[in-house]
C-alpha atoms as a PDB file:
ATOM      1  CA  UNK A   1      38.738  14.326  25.020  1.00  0.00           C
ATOM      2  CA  UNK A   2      41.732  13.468  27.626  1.00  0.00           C
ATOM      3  CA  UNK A   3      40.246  11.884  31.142  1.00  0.00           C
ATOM      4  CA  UNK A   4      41.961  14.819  32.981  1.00  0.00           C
ATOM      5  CA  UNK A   5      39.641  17.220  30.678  1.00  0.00           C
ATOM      6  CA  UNK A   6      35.891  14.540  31.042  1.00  0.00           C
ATOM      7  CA  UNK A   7      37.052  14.418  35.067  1.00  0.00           C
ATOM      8  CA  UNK A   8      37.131  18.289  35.387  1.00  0.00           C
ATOM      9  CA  UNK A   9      33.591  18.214  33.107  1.00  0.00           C
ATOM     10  CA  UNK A  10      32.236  16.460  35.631  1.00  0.00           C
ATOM     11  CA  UNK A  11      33.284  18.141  38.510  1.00  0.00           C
ATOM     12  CA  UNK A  12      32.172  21.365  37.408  1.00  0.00           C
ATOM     13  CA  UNK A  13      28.875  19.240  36.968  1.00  0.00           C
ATOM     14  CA  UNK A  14      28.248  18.320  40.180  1.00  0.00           C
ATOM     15  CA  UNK A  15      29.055  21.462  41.403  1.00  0.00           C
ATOM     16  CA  UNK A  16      26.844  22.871  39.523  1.00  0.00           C
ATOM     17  CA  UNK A  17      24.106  20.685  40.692  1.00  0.00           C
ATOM     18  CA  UNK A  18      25.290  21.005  44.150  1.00  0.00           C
ATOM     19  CA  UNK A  19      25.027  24.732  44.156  1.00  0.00           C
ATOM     20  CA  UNK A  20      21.531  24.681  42.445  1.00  0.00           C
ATOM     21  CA  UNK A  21      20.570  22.296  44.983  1.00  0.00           C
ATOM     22  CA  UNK A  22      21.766  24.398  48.083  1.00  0.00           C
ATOM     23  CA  UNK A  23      19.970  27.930  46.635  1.00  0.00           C
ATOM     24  CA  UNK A  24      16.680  25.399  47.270  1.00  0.00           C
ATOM     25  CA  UNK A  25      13.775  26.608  45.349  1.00  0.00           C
ATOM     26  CA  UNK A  26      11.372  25.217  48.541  1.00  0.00           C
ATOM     27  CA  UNK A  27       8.433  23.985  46.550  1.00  0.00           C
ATOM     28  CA  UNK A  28       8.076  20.288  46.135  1.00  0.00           C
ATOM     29  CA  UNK A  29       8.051  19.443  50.085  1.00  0.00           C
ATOM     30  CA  UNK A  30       4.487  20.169  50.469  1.00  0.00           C
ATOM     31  CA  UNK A  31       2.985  19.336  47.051  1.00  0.00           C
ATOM     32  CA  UNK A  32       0.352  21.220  45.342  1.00  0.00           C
ATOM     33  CA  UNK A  33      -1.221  23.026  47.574  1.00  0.00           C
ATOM     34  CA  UNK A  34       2.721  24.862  48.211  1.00  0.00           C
ATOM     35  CA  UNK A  35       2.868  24.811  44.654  1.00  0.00           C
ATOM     36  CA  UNK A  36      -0.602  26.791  44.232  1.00  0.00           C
ATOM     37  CA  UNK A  37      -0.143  29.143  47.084  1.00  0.00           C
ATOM     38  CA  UNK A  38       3.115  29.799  44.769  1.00  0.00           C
ATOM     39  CA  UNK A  39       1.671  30.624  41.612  1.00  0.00           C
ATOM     40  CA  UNK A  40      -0.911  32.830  43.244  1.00  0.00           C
ATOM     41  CA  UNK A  41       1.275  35.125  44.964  1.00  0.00           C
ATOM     42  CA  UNK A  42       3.844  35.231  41.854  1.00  0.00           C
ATOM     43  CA  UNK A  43       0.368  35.859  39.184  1.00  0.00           C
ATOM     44  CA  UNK A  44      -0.341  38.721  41.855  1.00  0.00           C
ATOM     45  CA  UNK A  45       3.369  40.302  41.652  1.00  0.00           C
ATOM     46  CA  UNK A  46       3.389  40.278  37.801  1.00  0.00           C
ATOM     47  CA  UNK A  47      -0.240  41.677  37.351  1.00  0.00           C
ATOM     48  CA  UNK A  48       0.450  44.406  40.442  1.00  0.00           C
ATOM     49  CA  UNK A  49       4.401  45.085  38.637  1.00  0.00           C
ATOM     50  CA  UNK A  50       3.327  44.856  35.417  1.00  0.00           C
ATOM     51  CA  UNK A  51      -0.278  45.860  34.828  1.00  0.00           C
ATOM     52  CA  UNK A  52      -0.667  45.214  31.045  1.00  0.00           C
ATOM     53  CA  UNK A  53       0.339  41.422  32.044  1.00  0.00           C
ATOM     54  CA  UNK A  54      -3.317  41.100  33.136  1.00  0.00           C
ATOM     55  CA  UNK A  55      -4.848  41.893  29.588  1.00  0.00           C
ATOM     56  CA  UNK A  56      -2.365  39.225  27.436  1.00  0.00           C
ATOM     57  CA  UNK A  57      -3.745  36.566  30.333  1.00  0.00           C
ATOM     58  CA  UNK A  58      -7.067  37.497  29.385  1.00  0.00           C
ATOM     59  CA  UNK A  59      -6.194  36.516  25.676  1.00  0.00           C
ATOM     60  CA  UNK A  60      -3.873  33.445  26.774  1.00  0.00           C
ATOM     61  CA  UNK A  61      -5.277  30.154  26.525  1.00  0.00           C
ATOM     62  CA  UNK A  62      -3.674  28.725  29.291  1.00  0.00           C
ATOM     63  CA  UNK A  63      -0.654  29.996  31.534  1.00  0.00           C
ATOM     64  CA  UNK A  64       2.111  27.790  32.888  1.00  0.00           C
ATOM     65  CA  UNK A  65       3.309  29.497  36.150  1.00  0.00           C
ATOM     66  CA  UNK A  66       6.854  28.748  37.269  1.00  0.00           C
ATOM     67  CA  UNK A  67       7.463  30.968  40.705  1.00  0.00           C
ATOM     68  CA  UNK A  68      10.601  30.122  41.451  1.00  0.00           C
ATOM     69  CA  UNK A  69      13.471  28.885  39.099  1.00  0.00           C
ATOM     70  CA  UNK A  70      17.050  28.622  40.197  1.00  0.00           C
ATOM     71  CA  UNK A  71      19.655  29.195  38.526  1.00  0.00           C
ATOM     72  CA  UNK A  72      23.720  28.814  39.386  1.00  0.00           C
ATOM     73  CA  UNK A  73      26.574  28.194  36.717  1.00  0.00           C
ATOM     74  CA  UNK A  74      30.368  28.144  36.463  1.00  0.00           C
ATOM     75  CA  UNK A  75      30.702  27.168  33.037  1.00  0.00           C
ATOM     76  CA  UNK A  76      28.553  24.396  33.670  1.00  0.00           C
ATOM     77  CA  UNK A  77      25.007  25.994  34.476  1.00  0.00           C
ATOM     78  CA  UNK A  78      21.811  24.362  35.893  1.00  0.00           C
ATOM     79  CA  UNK A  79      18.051  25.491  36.902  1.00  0.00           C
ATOM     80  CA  UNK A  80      15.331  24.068  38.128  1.00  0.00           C
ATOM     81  CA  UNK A  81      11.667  24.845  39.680  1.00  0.00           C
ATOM     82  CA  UNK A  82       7.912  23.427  39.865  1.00  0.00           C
ATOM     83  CA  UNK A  83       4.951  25.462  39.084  1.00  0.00           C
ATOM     84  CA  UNK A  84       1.237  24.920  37.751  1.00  0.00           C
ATOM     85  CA  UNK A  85      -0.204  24.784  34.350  1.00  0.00           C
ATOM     86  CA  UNK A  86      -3.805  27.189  34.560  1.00  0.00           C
ATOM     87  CA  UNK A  87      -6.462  27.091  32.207  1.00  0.00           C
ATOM     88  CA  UNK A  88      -9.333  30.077  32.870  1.00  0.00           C
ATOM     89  CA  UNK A  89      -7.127  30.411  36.182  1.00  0.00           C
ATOM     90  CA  UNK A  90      -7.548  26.668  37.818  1.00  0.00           C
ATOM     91  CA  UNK A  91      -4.507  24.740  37.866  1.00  0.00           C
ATOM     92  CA  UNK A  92      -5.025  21.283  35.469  1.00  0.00           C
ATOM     93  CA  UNK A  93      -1.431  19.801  35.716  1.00  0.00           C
ATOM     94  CA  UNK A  94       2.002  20.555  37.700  1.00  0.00           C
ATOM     95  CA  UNK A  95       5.531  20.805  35.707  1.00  0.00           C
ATOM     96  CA  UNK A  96       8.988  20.795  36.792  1.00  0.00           C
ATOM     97  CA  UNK A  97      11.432  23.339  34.586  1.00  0.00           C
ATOM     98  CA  UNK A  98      15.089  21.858  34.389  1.00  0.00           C
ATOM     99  CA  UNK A  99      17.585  23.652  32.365  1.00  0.00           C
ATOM    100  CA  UNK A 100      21.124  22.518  31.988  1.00  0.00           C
ATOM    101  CA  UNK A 101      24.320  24.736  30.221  1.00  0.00           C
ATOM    102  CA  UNK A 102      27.800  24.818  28.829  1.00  0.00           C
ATOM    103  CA  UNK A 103      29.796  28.112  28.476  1.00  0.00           C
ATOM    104  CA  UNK A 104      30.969  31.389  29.755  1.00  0.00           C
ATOM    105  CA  UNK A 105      28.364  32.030  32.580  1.00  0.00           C
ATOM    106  CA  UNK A 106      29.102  32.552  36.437  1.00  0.00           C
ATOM    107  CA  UNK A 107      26.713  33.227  39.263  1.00  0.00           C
ATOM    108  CA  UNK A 108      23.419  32.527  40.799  1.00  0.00           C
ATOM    109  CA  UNK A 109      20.199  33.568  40.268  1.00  0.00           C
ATOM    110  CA  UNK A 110      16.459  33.045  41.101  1.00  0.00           C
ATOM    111  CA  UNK A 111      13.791  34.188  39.048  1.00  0.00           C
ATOM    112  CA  UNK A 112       9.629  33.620  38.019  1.00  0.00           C
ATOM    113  CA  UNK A 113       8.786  33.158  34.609  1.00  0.00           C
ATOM    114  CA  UNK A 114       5.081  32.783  33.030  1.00  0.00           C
ATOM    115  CA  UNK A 115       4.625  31.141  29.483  1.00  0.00           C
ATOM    116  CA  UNK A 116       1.518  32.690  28.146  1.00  0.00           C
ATOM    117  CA  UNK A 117      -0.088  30.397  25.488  1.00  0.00           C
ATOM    118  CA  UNK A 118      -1.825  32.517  23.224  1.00  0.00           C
ATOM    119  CA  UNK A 119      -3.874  29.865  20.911  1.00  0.00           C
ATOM    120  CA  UNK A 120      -6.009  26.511  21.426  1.00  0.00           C
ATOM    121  CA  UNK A 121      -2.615  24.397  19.669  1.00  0.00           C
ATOM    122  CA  UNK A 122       0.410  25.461  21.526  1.00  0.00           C
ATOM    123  CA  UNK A 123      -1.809  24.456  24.334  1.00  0.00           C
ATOM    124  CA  UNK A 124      -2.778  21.243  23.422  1.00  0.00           C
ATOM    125  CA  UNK A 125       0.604  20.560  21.852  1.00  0.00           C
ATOM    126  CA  UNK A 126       2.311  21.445  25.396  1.00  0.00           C
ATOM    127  CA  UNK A 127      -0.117  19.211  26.849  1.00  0.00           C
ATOM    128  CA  UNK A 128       0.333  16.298  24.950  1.00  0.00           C
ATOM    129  CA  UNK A 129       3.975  16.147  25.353  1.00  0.00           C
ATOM    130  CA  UNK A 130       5.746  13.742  26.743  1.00  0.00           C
ATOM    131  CA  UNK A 131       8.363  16.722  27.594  1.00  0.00           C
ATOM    132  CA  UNK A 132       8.187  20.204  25.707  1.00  0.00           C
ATOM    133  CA  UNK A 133      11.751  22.170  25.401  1.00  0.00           C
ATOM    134  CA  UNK A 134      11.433  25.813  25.102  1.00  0.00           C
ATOM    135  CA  UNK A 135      12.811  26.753  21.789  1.00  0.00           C
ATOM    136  CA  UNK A 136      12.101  29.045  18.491  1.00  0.00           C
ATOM    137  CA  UNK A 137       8.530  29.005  19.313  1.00  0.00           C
ATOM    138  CA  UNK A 138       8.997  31.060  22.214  1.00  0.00           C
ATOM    139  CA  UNK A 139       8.792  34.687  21.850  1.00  0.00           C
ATOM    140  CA  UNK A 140       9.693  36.968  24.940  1.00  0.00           C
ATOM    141  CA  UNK A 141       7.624  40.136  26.355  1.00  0.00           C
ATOM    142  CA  UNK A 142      10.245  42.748  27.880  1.00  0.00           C
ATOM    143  CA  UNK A 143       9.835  45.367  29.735  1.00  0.00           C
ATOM    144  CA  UNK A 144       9.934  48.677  28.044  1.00  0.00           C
ATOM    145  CA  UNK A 145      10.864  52.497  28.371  1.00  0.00           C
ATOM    146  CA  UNK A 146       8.370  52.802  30.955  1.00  0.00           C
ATOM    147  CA  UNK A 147       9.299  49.876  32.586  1.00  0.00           C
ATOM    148  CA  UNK A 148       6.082  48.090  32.023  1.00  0.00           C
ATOM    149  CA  UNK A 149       6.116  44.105  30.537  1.00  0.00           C
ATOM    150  CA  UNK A 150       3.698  44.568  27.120  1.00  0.00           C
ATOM    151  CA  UNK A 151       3.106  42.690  23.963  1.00  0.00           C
ATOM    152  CA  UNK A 152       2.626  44.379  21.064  1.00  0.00           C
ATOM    153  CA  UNK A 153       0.200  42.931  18.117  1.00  0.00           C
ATOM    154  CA  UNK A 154       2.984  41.210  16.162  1.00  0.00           C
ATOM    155  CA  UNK A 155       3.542  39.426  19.276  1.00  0.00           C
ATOM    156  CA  UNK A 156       0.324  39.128  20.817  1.00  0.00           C
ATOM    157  CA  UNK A 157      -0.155  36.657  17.491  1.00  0.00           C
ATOM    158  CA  UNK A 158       2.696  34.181  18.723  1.00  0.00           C
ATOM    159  CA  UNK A 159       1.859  30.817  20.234  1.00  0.00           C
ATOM    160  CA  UNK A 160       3.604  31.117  22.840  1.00  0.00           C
ATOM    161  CA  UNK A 161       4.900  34.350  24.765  1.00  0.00           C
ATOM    162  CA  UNK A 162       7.713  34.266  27.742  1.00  0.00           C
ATOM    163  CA  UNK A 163       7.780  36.442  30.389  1.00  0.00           C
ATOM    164  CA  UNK A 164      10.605  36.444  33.062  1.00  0.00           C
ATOM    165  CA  UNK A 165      10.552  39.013  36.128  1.00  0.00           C
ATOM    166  CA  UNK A 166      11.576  38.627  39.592  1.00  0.00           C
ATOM    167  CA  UNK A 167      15.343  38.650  39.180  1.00  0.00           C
ATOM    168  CA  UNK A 168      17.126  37.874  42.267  1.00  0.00           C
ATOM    169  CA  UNK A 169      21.233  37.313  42.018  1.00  0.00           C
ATOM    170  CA  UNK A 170      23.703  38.096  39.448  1.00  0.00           C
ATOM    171  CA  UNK A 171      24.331  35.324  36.826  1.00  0.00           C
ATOM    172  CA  UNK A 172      25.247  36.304  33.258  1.00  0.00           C
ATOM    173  CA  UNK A 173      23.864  34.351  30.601  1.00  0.00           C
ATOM    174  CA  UNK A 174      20.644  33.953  31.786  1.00  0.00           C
ATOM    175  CA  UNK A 175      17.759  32.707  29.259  1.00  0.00           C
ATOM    176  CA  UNK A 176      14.542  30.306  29.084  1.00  0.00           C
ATOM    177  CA  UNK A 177      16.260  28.484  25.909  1.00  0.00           C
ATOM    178  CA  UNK A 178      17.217  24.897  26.721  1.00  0.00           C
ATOM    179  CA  UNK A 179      14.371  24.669  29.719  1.00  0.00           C
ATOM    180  CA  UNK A 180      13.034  21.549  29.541  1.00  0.00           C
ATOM    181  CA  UNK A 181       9.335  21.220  31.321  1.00  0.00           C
ATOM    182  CA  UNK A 182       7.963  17.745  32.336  1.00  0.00           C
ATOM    183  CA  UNK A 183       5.074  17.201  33.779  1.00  0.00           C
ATOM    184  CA  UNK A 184       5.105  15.734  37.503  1.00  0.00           C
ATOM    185  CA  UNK A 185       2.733  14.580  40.187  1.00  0.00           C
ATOM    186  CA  UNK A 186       3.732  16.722  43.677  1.00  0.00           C
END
């Protein structure tokens, strides 16, 4: 790799992290309470929006809340947001989400996203982490003909089930892979 071509690499990275930064996701200032107030007004959206939400959280073992991730990328892509990790609906530990990108993607976005963990070990395994990556045990819930978010048996049987909603922006290439969630102290 030539230094003209690592120089415009990291250009386009700290432009990248420069943009993310000044979309500001506005939790963090405040700590949890902010972070809390959040999640509650983003679990009532999705459960109002999407009413069949509400029964896979009463199978979930735990729900990590992220209310606000965003997004921005010009070939070089970045996210990040903080949100609350809720077992039987009381928050036990805060995360931060940071996602980073190469490749044809331009735009900005801001989005919510809930990971729904559907048995007792992708729990504790998230949990125990030092920091999990989403990856290929992540399956998504979309939104169907009727526009609601459901999960059908087949899925309702994964570990761990994504659901994004909220879209704000225009980016293309969007997608939970690559997040990286770390636990934090706000």
């Amino acid at each position: 790799m030539s230094i003209y071509s690592r120089r415009k690499f990291l250009m386009a990275a700290g432009a990248t992290t420069a943009m993310t930064a000044a979309c500001g996701n506005g939790i963090g200032s405040n700590g949890g309470p902010t972070i809390d107030a959040r999640v509650d007004s983003t679990r009532n959206y999705l459960f109002n929006t999407y009413p069949g939400t509400s029964d896979l959280a009463a199978k979930a073992h735990g729900i990590l809340w992220m209310p606000l991730m965003t997004k921005a990328g010009f070939f070089v892509g970045g996210a990040y947001g903080q949100g609350a990790l809720r077992v039987n609906d009381i928050t036990v530990d805060y995360y931060s989400a940071t996602q980073g990108s190469f490749g044809l993607q331009f735009g900005a976005q801001q989005y919510a996203h809930a990971l729904f963990f559907m048995t007792e070990d992708a729990l504790s395994d998230f949990r125990r982490s030092a920091g999990w990556s989403a990856g290929a045990d992540l399956e998504y819930a979309l939104k169907d003909q009727g526009g609601n978010v459901s999960a059908e048996t087949l899925t309702a049987l994964d570990p761990i089930i994504a659901v994004v909603f909220g879209q704000a922006g225009l980016i293309v290439g969007a997608s939970l892979a690559g997040t990286k969630y770390t636990r934090i102290i706000p």
